[in-house]
ModelCIF file with pLDDT and N, C-alpha, C, O atoms, coordinates in Angstrom:
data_MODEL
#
_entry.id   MODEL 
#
_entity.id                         1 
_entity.type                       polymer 
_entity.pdbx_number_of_molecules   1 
#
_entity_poly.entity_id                      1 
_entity_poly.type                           'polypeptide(L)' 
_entity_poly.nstd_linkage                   no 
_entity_poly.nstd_monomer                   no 
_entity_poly.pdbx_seq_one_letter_code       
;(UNK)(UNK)(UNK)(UNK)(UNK)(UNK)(UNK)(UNK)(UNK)(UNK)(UNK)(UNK)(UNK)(UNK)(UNK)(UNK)
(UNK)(UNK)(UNK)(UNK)(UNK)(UNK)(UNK)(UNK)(UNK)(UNK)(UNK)(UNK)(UNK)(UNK)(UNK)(UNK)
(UNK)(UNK)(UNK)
;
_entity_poly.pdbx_seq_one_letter_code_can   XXXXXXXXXXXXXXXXXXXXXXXXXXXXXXXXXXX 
_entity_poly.pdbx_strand_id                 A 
#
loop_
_entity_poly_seq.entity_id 
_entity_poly_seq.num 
_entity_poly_seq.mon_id 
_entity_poly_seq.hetero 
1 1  UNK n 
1 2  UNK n 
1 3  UNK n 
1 4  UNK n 
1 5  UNK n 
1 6  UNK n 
1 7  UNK n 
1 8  UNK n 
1 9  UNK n 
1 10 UNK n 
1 11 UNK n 
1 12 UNK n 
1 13 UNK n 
1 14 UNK n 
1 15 UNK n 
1 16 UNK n 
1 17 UNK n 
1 18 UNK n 
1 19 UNK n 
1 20 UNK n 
1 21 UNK n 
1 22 UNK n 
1 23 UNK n 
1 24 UNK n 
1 25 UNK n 
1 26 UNK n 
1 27 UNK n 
1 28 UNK n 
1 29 UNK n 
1 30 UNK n 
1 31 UNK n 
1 32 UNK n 
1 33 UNK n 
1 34 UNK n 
1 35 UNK n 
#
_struct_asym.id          A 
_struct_asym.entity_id   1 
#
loop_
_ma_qa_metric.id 
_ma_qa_metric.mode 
_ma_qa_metric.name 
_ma_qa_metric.software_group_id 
_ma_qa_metric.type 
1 global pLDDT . pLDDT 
2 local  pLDDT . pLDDT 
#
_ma_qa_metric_global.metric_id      1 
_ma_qa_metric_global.metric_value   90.46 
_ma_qa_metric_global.model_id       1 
_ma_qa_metric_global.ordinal_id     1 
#
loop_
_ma_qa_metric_local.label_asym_id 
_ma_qa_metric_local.label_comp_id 
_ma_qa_metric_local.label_seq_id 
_ma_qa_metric_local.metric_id 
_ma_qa_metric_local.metric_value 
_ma_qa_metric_local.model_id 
_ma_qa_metric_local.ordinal_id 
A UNK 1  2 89.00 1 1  
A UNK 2  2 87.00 1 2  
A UNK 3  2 82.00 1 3  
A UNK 4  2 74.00 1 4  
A UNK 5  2 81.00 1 5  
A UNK 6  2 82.00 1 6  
A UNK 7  2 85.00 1 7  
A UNK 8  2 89.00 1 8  
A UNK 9  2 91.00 1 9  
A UNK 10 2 91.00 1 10 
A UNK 11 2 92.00 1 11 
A UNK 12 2 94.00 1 12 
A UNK 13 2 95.00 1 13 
A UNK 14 2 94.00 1 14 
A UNK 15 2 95.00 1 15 
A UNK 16 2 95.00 1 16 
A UNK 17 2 95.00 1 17 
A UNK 18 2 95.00 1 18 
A UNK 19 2 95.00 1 19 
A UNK 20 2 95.00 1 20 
A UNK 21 2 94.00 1 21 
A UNK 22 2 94.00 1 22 
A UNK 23 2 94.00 1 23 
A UNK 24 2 92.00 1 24 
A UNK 25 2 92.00 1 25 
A UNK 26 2 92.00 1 26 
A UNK 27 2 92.00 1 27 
A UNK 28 2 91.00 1 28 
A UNK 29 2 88.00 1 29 
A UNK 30 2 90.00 1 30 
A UNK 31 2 91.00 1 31 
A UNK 32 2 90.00 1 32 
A UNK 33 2 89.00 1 33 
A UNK 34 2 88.00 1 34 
A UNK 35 2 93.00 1 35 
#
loop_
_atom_site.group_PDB 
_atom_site.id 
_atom_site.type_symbol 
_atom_site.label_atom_id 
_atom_site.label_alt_id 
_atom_site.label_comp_id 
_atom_site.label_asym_id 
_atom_site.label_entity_id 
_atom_site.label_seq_id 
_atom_site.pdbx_PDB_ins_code 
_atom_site.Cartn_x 
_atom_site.Cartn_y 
_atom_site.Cartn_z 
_atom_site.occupancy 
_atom_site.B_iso_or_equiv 
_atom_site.pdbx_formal_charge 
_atom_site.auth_seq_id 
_atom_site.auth_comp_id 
_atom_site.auth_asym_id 
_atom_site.auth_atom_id 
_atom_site.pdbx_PDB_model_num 
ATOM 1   N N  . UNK A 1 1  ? 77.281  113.220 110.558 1.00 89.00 ? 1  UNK A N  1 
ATOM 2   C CA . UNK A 1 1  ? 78.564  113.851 110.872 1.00 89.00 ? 1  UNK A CA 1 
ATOM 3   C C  . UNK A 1 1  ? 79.018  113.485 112.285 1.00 89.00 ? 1  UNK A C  1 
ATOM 4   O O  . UNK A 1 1  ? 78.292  112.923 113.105 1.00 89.00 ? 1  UNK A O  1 
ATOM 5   N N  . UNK A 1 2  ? 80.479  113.912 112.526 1.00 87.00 ? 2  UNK A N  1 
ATOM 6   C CA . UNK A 1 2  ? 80.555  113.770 113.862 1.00 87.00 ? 2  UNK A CA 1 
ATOM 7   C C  . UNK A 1 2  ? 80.865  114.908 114.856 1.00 87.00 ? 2  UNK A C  1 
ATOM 8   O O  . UNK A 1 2  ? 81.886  115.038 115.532 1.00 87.00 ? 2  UNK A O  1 
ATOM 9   N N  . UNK A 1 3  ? 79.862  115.647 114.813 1.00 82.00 ? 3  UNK A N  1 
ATOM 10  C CA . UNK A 1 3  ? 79.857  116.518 115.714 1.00 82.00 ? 3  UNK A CA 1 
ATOM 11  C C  . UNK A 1 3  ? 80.429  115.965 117.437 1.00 82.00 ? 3  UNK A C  1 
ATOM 12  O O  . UNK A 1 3  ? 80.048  114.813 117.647 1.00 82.00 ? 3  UNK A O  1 
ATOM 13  N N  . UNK A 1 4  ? 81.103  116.474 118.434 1.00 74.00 ? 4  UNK A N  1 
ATOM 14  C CA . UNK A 1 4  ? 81.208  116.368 119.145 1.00 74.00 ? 4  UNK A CA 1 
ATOM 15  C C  . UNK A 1 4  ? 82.221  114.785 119.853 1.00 74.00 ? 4  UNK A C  1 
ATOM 16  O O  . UNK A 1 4  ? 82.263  114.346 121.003 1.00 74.00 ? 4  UNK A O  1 
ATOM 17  N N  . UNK A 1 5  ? 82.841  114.344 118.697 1.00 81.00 ? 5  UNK A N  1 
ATOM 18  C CA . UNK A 1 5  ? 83.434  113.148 118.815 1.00 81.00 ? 5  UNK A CA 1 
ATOM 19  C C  . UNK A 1 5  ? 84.440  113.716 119.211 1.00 81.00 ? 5  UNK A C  1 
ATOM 20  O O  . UNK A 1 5  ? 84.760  114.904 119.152 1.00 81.00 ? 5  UNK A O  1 
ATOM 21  N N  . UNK A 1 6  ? 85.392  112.076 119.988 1.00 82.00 ? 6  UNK A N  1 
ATOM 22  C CA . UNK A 1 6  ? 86.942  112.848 119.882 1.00 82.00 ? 6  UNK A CA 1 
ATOM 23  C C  . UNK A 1 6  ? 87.525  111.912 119.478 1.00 82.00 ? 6  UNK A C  1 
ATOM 24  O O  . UNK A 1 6  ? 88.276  112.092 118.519 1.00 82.00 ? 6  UNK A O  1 
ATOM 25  N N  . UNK A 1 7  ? 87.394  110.569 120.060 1.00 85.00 ? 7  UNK A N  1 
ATOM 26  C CA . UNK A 1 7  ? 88.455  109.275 119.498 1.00 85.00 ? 7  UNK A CA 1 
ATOM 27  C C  . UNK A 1 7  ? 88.087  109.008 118.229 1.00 85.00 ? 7  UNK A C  1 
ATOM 28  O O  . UNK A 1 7  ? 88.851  108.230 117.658 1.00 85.00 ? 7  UNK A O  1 
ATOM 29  N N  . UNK A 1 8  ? 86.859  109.524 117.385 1.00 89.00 ? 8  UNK A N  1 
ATOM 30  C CA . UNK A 1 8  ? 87.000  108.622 116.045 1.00 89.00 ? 8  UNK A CA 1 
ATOM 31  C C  . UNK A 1 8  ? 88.217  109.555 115.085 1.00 89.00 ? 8  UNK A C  1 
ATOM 32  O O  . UNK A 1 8  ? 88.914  109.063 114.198 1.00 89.00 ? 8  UNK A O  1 
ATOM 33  N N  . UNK A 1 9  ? 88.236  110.804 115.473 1.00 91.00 ? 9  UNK A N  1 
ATOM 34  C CA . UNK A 1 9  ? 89.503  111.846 114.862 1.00 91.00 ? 9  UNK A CA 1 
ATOM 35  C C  . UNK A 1 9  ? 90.844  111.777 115.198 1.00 91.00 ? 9  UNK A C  1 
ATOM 36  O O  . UNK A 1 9  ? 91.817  111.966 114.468 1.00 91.00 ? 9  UNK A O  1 
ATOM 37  N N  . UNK A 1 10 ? 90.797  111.444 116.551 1.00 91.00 ? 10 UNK A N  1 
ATOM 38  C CA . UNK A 1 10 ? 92.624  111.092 116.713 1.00 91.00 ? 10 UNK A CA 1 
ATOM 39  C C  . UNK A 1 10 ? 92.757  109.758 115.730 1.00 91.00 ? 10 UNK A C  1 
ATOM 40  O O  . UNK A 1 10 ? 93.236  110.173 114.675 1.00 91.00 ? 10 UNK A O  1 
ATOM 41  N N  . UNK A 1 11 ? 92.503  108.163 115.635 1.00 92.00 ? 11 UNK A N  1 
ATOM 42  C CA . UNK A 1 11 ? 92.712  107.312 114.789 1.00 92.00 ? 11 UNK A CA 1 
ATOM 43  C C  . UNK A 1 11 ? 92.528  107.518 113.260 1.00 92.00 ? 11 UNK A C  1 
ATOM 44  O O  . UNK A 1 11 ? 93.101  106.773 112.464 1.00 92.00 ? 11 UNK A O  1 
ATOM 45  N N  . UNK A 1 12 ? 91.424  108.916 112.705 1.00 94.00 ? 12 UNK A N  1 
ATOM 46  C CA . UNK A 1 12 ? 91.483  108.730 111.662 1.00 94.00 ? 12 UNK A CA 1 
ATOM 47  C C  . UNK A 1 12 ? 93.046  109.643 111.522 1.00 94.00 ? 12 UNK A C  1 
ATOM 48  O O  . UNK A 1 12 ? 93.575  109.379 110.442 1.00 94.00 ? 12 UNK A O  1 
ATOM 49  N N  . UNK A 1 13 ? 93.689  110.420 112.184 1.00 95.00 ? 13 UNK A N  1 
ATOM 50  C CA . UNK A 1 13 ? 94.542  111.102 111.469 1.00 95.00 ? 13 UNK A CA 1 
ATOM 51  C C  . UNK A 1 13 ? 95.766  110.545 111.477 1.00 95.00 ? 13 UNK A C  1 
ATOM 52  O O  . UNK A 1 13 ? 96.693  110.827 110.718 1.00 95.00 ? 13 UNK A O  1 
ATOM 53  N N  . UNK A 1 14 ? 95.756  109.348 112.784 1.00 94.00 ? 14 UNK A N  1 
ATOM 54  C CA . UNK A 1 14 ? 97.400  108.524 112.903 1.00 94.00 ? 14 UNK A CA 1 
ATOM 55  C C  . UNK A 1 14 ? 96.940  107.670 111.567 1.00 94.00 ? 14 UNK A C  1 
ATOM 56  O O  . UNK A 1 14 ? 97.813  107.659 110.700 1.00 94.00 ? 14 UNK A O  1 
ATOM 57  N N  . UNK A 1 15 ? 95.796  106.990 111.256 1.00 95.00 ? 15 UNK A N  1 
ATOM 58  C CA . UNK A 1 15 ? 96.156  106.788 109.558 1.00 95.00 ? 15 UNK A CA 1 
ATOM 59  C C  . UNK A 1 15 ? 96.330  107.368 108.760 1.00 95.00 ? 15 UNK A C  1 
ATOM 60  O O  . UNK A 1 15 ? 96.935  106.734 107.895 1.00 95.00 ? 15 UNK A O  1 
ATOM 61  N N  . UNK A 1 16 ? 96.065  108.655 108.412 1.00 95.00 ? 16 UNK A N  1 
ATOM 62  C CA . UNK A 1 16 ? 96.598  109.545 107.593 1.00 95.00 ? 16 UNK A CA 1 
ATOM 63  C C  . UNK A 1 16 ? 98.304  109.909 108.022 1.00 95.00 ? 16 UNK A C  1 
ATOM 64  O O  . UNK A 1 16 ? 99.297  109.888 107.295 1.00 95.00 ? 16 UNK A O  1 
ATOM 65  N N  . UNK A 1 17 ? 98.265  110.014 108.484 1.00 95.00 ? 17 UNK A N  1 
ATOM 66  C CA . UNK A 1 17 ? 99.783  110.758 108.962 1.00 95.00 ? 17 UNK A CA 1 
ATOM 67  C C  . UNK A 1 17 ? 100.734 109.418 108.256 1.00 95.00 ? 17 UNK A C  1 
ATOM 68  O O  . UNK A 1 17 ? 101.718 109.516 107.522 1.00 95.00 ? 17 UNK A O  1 
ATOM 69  N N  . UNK A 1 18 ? 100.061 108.179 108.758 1.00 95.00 ? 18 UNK A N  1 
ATOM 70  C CA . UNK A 1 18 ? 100.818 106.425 108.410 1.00 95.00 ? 18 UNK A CA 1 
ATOM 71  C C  . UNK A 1 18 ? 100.972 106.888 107.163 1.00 95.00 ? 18 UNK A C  1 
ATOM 72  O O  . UNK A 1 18 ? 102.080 107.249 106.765 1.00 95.00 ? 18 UNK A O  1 
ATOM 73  N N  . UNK A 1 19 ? 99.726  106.939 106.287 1.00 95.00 ? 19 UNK A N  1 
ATOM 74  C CA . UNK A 1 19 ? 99.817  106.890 104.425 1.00 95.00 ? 19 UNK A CA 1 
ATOM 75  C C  . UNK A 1 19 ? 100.312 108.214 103.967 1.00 95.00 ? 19 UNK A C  1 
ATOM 76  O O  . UNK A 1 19 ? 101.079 107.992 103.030 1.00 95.00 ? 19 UNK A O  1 
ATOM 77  N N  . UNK A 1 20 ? 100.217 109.637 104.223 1.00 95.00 ? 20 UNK A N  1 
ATOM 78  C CA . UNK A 1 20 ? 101.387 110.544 104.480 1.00 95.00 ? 20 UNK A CA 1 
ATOM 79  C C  . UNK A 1 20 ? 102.612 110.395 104.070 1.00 95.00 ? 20 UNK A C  1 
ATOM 80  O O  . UNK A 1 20 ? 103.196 110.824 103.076 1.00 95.00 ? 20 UNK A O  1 
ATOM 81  N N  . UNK A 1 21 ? 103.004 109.614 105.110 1.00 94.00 ? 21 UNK A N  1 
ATOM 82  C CA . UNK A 1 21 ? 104.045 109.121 105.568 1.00 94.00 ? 21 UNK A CA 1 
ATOM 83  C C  . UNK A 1 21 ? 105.384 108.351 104.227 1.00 94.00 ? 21 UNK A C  1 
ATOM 84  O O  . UNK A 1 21 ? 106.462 108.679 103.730 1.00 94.00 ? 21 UNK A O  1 
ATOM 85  N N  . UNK A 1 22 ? 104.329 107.116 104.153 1.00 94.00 ? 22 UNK A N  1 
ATOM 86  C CA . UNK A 1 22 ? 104.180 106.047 103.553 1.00 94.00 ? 22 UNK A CA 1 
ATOM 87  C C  . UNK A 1 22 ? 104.574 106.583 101.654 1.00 94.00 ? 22 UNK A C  1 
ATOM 88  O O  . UNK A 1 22 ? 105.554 106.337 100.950 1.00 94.00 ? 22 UNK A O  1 
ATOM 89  N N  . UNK A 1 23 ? 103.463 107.271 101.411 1.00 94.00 ? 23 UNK A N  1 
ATOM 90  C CA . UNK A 1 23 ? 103.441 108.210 100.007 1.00 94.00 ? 23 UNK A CA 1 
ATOM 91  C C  . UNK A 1 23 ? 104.665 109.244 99.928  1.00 94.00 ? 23 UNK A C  1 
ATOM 92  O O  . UNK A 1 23 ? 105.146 109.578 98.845  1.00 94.00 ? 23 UNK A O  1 
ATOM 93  N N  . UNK A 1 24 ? 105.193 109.790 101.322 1.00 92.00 ? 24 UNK A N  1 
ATOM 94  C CA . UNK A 1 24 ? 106.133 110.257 100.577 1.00 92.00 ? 24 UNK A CA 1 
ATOM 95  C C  . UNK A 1 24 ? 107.512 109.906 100.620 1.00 92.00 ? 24 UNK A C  1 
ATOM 96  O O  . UNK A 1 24 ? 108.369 110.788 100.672 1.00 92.00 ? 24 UNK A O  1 
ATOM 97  N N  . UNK A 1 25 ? 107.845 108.511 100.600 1.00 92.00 ? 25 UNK A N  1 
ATOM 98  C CA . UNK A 1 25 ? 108.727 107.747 100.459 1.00 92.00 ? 25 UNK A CA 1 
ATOM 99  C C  . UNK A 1 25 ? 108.845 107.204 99.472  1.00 92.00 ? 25 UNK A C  1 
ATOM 100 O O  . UNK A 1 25 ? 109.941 106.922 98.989  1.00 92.00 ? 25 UNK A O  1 
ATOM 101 N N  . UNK A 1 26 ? 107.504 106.879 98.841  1.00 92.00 ? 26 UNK A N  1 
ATOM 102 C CA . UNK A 1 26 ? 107.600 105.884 97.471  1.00 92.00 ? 26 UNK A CA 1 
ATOM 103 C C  . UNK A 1 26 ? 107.063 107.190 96.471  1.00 92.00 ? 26 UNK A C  1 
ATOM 104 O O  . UNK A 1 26 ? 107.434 106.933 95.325  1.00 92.00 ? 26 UNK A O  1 
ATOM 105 N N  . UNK A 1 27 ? 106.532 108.122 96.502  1.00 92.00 ? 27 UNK A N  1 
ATOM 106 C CA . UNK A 1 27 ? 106.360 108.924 95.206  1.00 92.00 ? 27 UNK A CA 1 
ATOM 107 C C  . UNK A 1 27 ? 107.454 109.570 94.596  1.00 92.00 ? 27 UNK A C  1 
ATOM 108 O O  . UNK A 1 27 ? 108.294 109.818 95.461  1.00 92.00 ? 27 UNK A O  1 
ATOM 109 N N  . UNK A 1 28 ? 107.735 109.875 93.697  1.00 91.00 ? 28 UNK A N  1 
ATOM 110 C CA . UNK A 1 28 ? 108.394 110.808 93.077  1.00 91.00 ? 28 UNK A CA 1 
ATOM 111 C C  . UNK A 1 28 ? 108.419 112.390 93.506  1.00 91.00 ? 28 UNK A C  1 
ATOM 112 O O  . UNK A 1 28 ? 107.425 113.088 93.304  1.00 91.00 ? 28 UNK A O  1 
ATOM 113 N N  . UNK A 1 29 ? 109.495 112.869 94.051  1.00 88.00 ? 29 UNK A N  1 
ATOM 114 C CA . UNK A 1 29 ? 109.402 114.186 94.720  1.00 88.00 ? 29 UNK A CA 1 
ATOM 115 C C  . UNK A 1 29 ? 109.054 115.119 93.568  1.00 88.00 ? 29 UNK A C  1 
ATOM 116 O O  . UNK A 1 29 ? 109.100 116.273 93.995  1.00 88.00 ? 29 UNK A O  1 
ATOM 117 N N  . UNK A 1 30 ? 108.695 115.079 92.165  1.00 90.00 ? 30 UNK A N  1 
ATOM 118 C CA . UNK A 1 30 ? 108.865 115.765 91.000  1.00 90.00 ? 30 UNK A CA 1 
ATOM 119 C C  . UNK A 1 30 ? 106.919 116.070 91.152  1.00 90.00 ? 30 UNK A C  1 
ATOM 120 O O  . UNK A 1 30 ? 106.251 117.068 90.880  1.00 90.00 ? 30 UNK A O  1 
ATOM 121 N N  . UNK A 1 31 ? 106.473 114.534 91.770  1.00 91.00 ? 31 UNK A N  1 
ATOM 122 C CA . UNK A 1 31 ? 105.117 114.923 91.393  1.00 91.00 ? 31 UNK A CA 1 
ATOM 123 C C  . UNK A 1 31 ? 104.115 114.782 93.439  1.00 91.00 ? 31 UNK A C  1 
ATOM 124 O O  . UNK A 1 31 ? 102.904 114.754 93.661  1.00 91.00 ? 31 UNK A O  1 
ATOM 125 N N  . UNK A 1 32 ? 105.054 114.740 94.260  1.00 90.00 ? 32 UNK A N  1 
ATOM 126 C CA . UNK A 1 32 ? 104.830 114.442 95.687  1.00 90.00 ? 32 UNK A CA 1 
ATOM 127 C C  . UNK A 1 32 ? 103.912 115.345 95.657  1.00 90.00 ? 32 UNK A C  1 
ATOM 128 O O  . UNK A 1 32 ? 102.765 114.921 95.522  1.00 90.00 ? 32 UNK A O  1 
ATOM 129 N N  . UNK A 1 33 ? 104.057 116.437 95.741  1.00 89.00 ? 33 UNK A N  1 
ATOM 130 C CA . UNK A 1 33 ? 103.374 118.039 96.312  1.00 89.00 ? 33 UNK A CA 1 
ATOM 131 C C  . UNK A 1 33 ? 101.696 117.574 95.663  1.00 89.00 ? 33 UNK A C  1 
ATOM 132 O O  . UNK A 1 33 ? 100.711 117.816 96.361  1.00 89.00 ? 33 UNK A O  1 
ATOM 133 N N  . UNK A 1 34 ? 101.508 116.742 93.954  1.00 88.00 ? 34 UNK A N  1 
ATOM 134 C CA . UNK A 1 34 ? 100.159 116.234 93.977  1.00 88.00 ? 34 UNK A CA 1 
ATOM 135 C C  . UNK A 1 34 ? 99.909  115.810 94.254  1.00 88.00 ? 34 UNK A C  1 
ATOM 136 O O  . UNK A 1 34 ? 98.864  116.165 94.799  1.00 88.00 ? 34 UNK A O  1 
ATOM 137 N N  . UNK A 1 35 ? 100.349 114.085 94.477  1.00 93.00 ? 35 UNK A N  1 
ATOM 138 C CA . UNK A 1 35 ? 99.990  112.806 94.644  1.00 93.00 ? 35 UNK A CA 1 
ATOM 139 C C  . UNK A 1 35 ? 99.618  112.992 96.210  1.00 93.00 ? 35 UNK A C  1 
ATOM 140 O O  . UNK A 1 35 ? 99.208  112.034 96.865  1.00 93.00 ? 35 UNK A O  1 
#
C-alpha cells in the first residue's frame, strides 16, 4: 500500500479526473451516472 505517499496520489487522480472527464463527453447521459 501506500501509506504515507503524496506524489504517487496527486498524478493518479489528474488521470482520473482526464478519463472522468473524457467519459463524460463520449457516454450517453441516459447511462453516464454507470459507465
Amino acid at each position: 500500500a501506500y501509506q504515507g505517499h503524496v506524489i504517487p496520489i496527486v498524478i493518479a487522480v489528474y488521470i482520473m479526473s482526464f478519463i472522468e472527464n473524457k467519459l463524460h463527453k463520449i457516454v450517453p447521459e441516459m447511462i453516464d451516472l454507470f459507465v
